[in-house]
PDB file of N, CA and C in Angstrom:
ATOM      1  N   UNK A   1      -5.353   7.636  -0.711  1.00  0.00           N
ATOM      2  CA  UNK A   1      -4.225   6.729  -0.962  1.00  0.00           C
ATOM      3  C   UNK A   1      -4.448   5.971  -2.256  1.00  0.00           C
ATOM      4  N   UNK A   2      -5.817   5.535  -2.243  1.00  0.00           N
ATOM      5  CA  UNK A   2      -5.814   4.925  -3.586  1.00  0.00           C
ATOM      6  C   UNK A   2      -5.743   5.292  -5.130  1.00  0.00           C
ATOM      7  N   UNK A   3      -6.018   6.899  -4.739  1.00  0.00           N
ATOM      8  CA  UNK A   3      -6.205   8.142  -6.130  1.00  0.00           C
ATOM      9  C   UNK A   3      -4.396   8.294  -6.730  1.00  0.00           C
ATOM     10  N   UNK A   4      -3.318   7.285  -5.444  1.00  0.00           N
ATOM     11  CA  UNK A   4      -2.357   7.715  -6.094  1.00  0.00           C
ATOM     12  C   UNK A   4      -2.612   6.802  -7.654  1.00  0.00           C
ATOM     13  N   UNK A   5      -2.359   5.604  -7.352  1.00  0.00           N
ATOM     14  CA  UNK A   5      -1.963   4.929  -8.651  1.00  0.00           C
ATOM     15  C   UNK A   5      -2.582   4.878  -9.860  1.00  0.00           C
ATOM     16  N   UNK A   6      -2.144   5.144 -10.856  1.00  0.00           N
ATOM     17  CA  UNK A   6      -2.749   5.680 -12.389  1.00  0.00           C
ATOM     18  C   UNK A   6      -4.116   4.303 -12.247  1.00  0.00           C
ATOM     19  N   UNK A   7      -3.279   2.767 -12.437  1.00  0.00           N
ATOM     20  CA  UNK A   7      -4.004   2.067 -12.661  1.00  0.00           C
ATOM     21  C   UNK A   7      -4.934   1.309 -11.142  1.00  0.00           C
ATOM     22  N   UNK A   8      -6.310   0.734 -11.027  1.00  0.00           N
ATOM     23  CA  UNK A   8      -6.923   0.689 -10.521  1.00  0.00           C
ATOM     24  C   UNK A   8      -6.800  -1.378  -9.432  1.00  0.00           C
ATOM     25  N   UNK A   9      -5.850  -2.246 -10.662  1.00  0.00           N
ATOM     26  CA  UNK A   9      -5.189  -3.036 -10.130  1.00  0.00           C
ATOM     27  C   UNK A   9      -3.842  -3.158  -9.623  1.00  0.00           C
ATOM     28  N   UNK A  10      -3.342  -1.808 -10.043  1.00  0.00           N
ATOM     29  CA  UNK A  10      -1.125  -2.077  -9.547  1.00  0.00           C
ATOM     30  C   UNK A  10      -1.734  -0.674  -8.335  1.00  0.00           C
ATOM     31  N   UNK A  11      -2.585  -0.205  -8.229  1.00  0.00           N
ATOM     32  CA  UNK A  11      -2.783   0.714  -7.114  1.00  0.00           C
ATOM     33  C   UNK A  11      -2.549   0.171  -6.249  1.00  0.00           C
ATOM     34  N   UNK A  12      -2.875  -0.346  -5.614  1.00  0.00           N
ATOM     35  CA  UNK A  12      -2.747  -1.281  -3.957  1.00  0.00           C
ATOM     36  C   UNK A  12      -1.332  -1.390  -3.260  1.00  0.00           C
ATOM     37  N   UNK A  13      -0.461  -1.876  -4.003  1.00  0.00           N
ATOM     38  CA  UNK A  13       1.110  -1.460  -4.012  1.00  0.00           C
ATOM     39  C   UNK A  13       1.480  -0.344  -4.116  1.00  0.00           C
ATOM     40  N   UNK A  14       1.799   0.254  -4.533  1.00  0.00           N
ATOM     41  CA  UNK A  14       2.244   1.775  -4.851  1.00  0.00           C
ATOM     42  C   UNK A  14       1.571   2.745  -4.134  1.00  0.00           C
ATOM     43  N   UNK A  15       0.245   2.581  -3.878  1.00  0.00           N
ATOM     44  CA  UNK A  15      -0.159   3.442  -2.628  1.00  0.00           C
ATOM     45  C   UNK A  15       0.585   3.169  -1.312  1.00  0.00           C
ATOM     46  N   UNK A  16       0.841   1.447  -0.995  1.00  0.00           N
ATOM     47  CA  UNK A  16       1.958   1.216  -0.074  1.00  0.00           C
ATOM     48  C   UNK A  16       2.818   2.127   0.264  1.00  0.00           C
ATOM     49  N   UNK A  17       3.680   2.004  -1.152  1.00  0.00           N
ATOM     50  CA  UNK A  17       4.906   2.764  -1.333  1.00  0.00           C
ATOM     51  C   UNK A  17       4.669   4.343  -1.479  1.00  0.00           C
ATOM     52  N   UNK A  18       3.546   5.055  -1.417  1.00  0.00           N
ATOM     53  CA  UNK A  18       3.484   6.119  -1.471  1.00  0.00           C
ATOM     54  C   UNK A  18       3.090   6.454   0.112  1.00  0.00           C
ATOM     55  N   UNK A  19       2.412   6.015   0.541  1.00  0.00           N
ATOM     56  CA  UNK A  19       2.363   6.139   2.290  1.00  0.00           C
ATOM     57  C   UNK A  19       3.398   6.400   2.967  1.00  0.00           C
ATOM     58  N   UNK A  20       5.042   5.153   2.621  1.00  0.00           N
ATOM     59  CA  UNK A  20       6.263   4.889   3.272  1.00  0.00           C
ATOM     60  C   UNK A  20       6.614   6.538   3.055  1.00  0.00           C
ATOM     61  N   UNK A  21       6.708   6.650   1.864  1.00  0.00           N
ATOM     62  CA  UNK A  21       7.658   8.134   1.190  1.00  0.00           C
ATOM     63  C   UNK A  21       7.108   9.084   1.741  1.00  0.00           C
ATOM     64  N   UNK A  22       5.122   9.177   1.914  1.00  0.00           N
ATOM     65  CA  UNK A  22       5.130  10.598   2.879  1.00  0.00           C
ATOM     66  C   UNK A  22       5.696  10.649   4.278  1.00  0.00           C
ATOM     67  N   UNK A  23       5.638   9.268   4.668  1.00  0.00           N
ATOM     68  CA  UNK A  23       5.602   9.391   6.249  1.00  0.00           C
ATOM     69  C   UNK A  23       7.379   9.884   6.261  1.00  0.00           C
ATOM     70  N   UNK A  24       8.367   9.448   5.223  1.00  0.00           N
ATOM     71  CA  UNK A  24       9.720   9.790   5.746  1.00  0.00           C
ATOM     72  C   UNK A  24       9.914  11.372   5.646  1.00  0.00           C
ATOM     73  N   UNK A  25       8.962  11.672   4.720  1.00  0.00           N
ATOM     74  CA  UNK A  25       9.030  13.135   4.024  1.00  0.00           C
ATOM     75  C   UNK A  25       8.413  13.980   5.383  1.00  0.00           C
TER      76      UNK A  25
END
């Protein structure tokens, strides 16, 4: 989850938001 976000401080969010999007997917 954390390998999504390019950067290593805005990761934490956006892995959020990347969790939501697999689980609808």
């Amino acid at each position: 989850i954390t390998k999504i976000g390019p950067r290593k401080g805005d990761n934490a969010p956006m892995a959020v938001i990347e969790v939501l999007t697999e689980k609808d997917n």
